[in-house]
PDB file of N, CA and C in Angstrom:
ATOM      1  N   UNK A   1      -5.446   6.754  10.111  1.00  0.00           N
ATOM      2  CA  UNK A   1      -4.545   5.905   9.372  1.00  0.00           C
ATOM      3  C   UNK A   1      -3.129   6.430   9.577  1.00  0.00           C
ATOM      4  N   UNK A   2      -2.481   5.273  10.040  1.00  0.00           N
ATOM      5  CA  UNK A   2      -0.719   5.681  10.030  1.00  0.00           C
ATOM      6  C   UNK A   2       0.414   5.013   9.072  1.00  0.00           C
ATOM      7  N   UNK A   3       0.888   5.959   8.598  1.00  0.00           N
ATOM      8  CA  UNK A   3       1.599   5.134   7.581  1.00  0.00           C
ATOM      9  C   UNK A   3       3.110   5.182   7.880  1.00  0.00           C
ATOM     10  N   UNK A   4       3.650   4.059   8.094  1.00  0.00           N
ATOM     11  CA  UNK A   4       5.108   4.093   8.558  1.00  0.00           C
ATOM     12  C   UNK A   4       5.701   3.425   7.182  1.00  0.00           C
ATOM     13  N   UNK A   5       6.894   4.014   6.965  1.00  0.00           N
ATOM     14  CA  UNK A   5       8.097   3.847   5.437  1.00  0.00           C
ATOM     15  C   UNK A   5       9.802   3.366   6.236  1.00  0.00           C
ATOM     16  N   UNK A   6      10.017   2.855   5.464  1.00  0.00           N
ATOM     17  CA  UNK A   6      10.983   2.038   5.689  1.00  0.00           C
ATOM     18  C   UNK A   6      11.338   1.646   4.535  1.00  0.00           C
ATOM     19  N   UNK A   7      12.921   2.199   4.511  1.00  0.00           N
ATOM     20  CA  UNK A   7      13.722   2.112   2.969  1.00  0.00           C
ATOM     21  C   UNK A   7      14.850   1.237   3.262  1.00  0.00           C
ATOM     22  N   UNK A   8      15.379   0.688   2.500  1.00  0.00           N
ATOM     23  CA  UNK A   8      16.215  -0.741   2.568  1.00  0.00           C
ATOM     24  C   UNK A   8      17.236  -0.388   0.974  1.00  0.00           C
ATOM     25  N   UNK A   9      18.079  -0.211   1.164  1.00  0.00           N
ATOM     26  CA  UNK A   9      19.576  -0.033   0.245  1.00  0.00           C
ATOM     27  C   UNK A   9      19.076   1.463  -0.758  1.00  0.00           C
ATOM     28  N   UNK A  10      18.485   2.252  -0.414  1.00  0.00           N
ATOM     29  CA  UNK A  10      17.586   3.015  -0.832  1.00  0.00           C
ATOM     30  C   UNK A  10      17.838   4.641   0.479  1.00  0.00           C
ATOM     31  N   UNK A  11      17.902   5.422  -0.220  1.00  0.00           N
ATOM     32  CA  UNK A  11      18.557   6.851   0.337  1.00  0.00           C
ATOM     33  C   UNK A  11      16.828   7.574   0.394  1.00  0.00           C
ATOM     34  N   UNK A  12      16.292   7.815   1.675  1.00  0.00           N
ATOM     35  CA  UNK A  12      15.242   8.512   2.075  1.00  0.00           C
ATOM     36  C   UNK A  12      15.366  10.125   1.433  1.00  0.00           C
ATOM     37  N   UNK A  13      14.280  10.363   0.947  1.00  0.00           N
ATOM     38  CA  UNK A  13      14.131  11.703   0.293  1.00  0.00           C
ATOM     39  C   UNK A  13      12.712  12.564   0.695  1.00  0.00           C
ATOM     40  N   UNK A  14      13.266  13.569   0.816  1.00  0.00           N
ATOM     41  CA  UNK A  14      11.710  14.792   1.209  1.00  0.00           C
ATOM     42  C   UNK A  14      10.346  14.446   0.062  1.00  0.00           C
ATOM     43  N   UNK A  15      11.305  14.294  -0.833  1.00  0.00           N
ATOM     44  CA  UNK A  15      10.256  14.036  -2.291  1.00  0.00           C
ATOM     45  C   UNK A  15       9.441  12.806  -1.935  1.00  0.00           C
ATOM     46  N   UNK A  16      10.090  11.547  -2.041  1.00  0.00           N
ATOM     47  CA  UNK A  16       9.748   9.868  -1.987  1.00  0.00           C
ATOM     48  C   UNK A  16       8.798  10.490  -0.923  1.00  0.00           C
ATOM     49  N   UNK A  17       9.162  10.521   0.254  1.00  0.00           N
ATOM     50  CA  UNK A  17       8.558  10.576   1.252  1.00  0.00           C
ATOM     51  C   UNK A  17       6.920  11.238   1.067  1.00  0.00           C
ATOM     52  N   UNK A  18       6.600  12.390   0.749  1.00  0.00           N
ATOM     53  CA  UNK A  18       5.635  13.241   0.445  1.00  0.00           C
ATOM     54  C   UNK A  18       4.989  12.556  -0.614  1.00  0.00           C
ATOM     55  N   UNK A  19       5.483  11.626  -1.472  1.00  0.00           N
ATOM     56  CA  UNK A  19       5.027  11.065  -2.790  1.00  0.00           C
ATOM     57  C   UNK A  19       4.066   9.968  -2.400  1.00  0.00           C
ATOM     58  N   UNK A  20       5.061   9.174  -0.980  1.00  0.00           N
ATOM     59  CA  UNK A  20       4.231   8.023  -0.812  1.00  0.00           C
ATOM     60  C   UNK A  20       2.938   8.067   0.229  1.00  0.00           C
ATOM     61  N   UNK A  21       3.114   9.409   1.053  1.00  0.00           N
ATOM     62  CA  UNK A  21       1.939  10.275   1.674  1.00  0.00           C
ATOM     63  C   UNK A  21       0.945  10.654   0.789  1.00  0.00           C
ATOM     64  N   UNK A  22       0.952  11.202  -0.628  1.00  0.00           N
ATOM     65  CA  UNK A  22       0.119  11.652  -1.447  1.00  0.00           C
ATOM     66  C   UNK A  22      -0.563  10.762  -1.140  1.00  0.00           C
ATOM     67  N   UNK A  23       0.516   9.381  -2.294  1.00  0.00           N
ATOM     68  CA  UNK A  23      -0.528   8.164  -2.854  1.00  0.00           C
ATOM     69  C   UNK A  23      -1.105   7.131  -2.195  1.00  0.00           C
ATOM     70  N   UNK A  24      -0.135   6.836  -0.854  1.00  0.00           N
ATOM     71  CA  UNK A  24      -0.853   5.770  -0.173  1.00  0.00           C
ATOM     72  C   UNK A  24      -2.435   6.304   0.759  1.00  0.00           C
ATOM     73  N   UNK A  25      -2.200   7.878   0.962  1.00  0.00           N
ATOM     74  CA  UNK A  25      -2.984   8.675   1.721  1.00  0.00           C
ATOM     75  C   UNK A  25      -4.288   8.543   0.970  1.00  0.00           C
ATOM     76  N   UNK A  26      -4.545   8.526  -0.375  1.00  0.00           N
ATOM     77  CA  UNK A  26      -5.552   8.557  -0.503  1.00  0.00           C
ATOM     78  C   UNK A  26      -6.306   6.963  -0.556  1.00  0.00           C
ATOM     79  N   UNK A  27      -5.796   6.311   0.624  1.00  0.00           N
ATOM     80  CA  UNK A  27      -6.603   5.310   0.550  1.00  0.00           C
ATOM     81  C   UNK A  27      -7.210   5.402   1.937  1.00  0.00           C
ATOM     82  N   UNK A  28      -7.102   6.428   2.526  1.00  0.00           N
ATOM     83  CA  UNK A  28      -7.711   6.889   3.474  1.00  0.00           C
ATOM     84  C   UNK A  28      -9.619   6.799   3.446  1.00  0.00           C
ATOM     85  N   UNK A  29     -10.117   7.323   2.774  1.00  0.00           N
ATOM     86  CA  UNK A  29     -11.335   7.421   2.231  1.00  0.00           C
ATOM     87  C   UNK A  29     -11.282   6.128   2.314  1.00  0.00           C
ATOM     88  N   UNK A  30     -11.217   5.191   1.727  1.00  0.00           N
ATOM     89  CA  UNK A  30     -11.397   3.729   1.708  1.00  0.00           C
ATOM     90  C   UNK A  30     -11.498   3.376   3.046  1.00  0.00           C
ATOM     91  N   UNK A  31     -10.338   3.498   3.425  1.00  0.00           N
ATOM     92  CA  UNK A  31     -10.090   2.421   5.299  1.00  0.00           C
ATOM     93  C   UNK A  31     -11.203   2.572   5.805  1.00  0.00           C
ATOM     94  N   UNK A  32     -11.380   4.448   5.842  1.00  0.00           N
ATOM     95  CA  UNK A  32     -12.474   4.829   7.086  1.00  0.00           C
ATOM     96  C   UNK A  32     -13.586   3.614   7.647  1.00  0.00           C
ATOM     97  N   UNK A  33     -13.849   3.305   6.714  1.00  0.00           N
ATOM     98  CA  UNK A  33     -14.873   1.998   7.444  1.00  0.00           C
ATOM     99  C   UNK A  33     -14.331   0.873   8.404  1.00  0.00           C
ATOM    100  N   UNK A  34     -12.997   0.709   7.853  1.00  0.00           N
ATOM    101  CA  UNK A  34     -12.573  -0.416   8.853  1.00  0.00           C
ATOM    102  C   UNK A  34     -11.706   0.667  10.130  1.00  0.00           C
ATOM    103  N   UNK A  35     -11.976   2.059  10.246  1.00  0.00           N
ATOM    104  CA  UNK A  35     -11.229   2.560  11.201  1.00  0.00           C
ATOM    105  C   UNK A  35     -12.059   2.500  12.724  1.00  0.00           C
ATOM    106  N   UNK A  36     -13.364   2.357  12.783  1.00  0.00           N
ATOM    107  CA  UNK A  36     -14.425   1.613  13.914  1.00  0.00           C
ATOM    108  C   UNK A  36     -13.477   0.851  14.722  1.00  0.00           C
ATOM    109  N   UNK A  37     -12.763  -0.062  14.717  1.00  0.00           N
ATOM    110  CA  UNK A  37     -12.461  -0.640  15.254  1.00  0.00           C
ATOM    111  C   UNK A  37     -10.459  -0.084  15.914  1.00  0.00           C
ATOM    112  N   UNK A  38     -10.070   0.728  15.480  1.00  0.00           N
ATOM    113  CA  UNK A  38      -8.835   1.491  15.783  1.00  0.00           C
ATOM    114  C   UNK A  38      -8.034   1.790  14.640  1.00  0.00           C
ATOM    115  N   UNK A  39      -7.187   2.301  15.137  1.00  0.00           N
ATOM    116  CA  UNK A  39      -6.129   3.031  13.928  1.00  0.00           C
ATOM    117  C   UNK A  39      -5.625   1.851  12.699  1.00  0.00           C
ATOM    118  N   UNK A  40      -5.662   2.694  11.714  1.00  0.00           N
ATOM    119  CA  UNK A  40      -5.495   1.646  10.949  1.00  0.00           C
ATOM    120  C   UNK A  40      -3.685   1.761  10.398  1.00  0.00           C
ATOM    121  N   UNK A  41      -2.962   0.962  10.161  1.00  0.00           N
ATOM    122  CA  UNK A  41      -1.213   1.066  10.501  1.00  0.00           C
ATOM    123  C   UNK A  41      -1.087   0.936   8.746  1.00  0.00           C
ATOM    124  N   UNK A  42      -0.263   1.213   7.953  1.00  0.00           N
ATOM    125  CA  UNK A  42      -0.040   0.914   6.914  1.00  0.00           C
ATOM    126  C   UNK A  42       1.381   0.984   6.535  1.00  0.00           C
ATOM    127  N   UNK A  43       2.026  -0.478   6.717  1.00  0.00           N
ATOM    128  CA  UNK A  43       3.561  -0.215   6.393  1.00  0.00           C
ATOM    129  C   UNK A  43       3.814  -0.312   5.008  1.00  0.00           C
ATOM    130  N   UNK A  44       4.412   0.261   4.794  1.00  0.00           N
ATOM    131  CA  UNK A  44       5.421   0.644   3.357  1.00  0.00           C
ATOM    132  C   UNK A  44       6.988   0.342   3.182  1.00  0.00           C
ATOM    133  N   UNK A  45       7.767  -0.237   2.850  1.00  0.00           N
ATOM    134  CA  UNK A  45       8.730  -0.693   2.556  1.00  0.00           C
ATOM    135  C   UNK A  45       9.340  -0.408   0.679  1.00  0.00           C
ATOM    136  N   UNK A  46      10.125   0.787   0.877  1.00  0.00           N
ATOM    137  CA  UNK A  46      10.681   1.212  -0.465  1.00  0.00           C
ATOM    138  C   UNK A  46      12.551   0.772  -0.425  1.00  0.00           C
ATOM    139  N   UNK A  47      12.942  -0.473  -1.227  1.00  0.00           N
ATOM    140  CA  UNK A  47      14.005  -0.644  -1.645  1.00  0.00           C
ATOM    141  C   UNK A  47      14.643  -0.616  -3.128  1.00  0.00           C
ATOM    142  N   UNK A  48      15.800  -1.157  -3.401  1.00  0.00           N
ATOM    143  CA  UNK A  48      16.395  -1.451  -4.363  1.00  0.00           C
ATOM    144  C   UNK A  48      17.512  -2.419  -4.594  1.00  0.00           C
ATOM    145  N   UNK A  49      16.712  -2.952  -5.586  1.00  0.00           N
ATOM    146  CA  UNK A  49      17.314  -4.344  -5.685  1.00  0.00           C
ATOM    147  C   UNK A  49      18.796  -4.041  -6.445  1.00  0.00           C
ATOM    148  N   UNK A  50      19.888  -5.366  -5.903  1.00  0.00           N
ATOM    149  CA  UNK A  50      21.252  -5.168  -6.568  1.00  0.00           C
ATOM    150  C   UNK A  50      21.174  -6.087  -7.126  1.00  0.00           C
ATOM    151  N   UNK A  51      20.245  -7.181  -7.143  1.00  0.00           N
ATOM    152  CA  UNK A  51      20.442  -8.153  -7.991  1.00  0.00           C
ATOM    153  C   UNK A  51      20.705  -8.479  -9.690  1.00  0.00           C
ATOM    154  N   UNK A  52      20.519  -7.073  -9.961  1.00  0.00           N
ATOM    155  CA  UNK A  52      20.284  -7.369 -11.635  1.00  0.00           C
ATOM    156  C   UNK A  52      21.797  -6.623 -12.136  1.00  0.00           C
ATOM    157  N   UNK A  53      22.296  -7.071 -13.599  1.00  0.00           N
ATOM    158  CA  UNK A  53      23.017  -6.592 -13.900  1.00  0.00           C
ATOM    159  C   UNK A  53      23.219  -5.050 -14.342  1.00  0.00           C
ATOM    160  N   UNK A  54      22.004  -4.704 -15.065  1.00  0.00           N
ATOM    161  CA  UNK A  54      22.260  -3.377 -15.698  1.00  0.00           C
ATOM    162  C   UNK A  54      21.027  -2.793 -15.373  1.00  0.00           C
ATOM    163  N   UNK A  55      20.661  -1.181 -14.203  1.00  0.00           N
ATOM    164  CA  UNK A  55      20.251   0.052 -14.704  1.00  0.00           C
ATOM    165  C   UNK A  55      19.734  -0.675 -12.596  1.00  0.00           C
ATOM    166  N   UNK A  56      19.572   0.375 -12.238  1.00  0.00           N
ATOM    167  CA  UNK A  56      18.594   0.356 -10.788  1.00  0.00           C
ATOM    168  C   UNK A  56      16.982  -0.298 -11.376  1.00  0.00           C
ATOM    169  N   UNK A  57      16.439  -1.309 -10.353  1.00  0.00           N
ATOM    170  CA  UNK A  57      15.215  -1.917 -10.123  1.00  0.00           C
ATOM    171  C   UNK A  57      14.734  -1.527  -8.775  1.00  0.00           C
ATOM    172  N   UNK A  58      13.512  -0.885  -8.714  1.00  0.00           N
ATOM    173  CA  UNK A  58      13.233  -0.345  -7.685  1.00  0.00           C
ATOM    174  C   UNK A  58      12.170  -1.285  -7.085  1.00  0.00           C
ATOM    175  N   UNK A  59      12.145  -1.563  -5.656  1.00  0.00           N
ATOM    176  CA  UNK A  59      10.692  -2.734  -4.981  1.00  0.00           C
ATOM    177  C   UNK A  59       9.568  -1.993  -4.040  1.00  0.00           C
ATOM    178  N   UNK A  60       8.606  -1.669  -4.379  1.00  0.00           N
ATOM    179  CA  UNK A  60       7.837  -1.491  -3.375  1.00  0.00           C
ATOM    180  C   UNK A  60       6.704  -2.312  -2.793  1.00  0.00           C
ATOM    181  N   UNK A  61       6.588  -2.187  -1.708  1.00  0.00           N
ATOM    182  CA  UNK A  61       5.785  -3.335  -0.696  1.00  0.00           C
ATOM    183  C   UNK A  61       4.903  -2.196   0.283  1.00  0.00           C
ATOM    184  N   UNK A  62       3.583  -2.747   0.533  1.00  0.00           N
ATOM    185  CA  UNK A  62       2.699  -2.038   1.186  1.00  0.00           C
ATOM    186  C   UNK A  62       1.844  -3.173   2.001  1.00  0.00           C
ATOM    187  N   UNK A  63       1.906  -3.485   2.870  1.00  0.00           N
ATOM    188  CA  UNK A  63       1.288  -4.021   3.840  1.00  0.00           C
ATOM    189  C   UNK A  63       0.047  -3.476   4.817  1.00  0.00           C
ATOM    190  N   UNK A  64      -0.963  -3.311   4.715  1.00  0.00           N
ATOM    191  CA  UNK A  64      -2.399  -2.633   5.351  1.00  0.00           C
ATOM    192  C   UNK A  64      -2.593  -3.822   6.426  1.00  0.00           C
ATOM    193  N   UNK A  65      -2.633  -3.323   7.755  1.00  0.00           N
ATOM    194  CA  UNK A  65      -3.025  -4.315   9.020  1.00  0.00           C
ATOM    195  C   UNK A  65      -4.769  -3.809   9.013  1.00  0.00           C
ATOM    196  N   UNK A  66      -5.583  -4.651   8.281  1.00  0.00           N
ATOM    197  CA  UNK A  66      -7.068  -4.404   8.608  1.00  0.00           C
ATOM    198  C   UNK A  66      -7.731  -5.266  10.007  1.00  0.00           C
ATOM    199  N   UNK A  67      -8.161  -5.209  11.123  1.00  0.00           N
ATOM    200  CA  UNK A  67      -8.251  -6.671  11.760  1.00  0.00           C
ATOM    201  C   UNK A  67      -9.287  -7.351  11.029  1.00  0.00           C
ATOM    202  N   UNK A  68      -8.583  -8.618  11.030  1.00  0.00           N
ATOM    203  CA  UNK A  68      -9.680  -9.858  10.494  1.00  0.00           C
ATOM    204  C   UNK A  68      -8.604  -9.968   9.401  1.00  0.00           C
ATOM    205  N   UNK A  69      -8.289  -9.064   8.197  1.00  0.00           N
ATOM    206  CA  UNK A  69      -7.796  -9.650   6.922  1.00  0.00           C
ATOM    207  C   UNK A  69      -6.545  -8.627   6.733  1.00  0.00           C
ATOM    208  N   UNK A  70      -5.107  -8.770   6.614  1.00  0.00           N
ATOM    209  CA  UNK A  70      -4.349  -7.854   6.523  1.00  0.00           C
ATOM    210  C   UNK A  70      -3.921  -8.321   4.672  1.00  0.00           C
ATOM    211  N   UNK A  71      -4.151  -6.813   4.092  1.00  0.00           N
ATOM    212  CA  UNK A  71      -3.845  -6.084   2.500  1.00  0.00           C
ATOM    213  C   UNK A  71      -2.498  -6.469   2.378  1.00  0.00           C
ATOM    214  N   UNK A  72      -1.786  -6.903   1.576  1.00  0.00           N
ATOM    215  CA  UNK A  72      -0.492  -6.445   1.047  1.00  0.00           C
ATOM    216  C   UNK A  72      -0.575  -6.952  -0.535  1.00  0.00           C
ATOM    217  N   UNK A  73       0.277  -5.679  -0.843  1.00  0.00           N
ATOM    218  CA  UNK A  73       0.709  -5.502  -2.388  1.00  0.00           C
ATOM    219  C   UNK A  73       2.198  -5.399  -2.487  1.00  0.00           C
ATOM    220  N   UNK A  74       2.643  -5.791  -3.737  1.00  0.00           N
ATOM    221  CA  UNK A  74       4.275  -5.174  -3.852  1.00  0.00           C
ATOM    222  C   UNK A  74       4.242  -4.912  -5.233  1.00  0.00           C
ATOM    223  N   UNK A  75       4.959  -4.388  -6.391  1.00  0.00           N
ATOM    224  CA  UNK A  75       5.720  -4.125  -6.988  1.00  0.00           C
ATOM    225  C   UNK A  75       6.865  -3.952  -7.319  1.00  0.00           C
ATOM    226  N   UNK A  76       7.889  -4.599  -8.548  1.00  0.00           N
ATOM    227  CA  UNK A  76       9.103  -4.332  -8.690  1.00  0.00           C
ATOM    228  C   UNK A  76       8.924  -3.395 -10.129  1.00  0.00           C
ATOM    229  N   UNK A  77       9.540  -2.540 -10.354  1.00  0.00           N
ATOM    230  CA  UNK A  77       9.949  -1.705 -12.077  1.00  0.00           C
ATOM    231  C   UNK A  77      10.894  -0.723 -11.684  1.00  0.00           C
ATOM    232  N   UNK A  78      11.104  -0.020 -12.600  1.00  0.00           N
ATOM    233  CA  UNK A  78      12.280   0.849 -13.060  1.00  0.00           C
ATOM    234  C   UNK A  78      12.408   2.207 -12.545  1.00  0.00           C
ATOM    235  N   UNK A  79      11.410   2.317 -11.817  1.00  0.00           N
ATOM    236  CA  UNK A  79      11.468   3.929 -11.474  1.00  0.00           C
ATOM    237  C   UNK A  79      10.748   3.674  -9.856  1.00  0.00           C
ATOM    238  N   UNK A  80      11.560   3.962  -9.018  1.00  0.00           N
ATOM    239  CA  UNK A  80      10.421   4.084  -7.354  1.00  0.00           C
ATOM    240  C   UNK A  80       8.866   4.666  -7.814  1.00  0.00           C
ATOM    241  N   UNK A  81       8.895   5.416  -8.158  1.00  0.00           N
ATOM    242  CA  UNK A  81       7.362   6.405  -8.127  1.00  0.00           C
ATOM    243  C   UNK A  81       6.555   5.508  -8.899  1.00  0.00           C
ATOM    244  N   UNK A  82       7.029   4.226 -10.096  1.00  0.00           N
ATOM    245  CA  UNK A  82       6.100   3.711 -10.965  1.00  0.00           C
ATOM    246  C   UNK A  82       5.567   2.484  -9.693  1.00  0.00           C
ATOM    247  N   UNK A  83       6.787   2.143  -9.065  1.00  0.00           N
ATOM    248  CA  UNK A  83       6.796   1.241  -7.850  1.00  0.00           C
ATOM    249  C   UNK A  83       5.458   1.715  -6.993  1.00  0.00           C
ATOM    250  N   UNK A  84       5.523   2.788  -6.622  1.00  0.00           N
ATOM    251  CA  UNK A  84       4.636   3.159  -5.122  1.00  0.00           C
ATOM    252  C   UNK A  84       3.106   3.475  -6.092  1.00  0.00           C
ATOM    253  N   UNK A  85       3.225   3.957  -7.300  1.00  0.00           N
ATOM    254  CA  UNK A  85       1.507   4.335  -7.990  1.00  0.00           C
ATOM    255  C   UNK A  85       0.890   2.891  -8.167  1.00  0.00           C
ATOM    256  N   UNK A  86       1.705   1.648  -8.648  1.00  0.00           N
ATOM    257  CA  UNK A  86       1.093  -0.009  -9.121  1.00  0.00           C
ATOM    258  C   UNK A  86       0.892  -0.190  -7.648  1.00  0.00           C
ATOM    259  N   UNK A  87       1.455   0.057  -6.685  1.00  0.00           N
ATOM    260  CA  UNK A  87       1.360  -0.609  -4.946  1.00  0.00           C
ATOM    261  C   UNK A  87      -0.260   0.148  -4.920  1.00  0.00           C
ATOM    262  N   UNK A  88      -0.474   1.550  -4.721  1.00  0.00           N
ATOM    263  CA  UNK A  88      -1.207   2.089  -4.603  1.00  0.00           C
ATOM    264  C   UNK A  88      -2.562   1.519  -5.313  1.00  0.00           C
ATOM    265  N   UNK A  89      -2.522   1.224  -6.798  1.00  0.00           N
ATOM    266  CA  UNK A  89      -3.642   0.861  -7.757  1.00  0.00           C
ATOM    267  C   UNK A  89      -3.963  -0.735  -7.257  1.00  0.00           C
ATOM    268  N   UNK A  90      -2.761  -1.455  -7.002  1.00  0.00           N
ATOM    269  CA  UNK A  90      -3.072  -2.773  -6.171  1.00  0.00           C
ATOM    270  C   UNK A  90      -4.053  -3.151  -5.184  1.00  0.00           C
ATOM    271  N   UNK A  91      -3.468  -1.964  -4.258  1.00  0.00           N
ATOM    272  CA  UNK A  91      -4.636  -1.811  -2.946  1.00  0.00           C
ATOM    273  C   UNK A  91      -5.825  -1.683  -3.181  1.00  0.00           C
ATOM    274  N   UNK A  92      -6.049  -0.809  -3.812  1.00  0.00           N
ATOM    275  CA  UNK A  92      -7.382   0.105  -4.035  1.00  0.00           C
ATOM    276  C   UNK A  92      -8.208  -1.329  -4.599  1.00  0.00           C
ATOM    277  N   UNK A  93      -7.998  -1.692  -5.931  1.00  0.00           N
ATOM    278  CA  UNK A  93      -8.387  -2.937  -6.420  1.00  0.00           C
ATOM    279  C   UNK A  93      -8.955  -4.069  -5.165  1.00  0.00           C
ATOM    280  N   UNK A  94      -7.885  -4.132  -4.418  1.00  0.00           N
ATOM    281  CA  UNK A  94      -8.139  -5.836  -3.615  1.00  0.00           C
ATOM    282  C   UNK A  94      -9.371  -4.834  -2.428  1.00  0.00           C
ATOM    283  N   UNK A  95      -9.203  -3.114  -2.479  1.00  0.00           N
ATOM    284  CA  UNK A  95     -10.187  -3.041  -1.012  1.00  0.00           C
ATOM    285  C   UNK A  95     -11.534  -3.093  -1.730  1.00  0.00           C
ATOM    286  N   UNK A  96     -11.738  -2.350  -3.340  1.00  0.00           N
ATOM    287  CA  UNK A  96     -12.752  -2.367  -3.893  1.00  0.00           C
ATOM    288  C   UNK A  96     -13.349  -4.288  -3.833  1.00  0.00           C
ATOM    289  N   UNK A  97     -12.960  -4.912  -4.011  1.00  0.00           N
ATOM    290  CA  UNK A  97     -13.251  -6.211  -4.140  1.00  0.00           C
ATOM    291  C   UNK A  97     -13.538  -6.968  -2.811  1.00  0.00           C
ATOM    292  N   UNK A  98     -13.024  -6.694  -1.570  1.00  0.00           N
ATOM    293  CA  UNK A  98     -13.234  -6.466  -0.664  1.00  0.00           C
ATOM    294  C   UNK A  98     -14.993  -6.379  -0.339  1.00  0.00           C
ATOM    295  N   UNK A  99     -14.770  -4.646  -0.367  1.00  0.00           N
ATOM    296  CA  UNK A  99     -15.956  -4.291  -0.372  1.00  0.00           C
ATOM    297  C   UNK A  99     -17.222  -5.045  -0.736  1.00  0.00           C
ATOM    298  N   UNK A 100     -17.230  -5.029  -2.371  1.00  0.00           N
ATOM    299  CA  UNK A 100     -18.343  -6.193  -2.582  1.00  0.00           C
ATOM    300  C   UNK A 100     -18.344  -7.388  -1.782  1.00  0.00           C
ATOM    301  N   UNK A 101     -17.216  -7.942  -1.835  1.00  0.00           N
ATOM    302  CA  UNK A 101     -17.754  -9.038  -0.634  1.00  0.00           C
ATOM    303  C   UNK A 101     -18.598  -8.786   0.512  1.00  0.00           C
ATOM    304  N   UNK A 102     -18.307  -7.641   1.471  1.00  0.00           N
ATOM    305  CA  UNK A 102     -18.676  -7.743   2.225  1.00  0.00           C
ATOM    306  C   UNK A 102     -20.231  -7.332   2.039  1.00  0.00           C
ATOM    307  N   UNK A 103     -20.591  -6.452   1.292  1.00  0.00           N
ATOM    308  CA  UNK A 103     -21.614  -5.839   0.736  1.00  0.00           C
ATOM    309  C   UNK A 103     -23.164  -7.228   0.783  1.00  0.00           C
ATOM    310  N   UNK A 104     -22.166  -7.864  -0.119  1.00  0.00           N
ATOM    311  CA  UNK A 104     -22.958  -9.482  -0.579  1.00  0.00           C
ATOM    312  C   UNK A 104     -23.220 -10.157   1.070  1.00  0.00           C
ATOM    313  N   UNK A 105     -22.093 -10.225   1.882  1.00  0.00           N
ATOM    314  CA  UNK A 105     -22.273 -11.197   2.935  1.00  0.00           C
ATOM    315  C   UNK A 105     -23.490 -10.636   3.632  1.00  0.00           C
ATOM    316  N   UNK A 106     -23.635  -9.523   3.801  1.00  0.00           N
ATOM    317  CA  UNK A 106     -24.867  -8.559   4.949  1.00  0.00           C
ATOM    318  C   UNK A 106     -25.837  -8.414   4.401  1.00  0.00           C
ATOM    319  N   UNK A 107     -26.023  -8.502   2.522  1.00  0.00           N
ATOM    320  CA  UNK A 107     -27.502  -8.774   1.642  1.00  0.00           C
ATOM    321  C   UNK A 107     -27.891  -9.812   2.202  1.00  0.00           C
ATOM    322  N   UNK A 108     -27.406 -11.120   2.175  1.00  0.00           N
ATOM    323  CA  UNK A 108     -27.238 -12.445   2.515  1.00  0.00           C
ATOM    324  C   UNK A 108     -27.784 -12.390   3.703  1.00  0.00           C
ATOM    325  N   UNK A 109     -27.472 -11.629   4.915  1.00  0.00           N
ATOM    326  CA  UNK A 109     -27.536 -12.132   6.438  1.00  0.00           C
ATOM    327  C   UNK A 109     -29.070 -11.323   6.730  1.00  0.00           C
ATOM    328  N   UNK A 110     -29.329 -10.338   5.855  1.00  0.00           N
ATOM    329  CA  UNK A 110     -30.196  -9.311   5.874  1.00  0.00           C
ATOM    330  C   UNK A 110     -32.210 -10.073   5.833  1.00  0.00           C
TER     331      UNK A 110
END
């Protein structure tokens, strides 16, 4: 799994960076199944919005290229790190659900 970040009005940090390696990393364990077929790419996109009047709004976006079905989640709130943990809990959710599907389709074909 490769995870490429890309920040948009937003100042790159050793921290952010390592933060979004922690959390997006542990969806590693998950992919492995869809990694059979090649590397699996996972873009990340951490900005900040100017649109609002008062205090920084932070956006995060996570895009998973699975072949057959590509993942994406985003989040907007108040703090980057609350941004990248809801992106993270997003994923996990839609791969767990995922899963059962596929689980069901191969009972089915079985």
């Amino acid at each position: 799994m490769r995870i490429e970040t890309r920040y948009t009005k937003f100042q790159e940090t050793p921290a952010i960076a390592s933060y979004v390696e922690k959390h997006l990393g542990s969806l590693e364990k998950v992919l492995a199944r869809f990694e059979k077929g090649g590397e699996i790419l996972v873009l990340v996109e951490l900005s900040r919005a100017t649109h609002h009047k008062k205090g920084d709004v932070y956006y995060a976006e996570a895009t998973i290229e699975i072949p057959g079905k590509p993942m994406r989640a985003t989040f907007t709130g108040p703090d980057i790190r609350v941004a990248i943990t809801q992106v993270e809990a997003k994923l996990k959710k839609e791969l767990r659900r995922d899963k059962g599907k596929l689980l069901a389709r191969r009972k089915l074909d079985a």
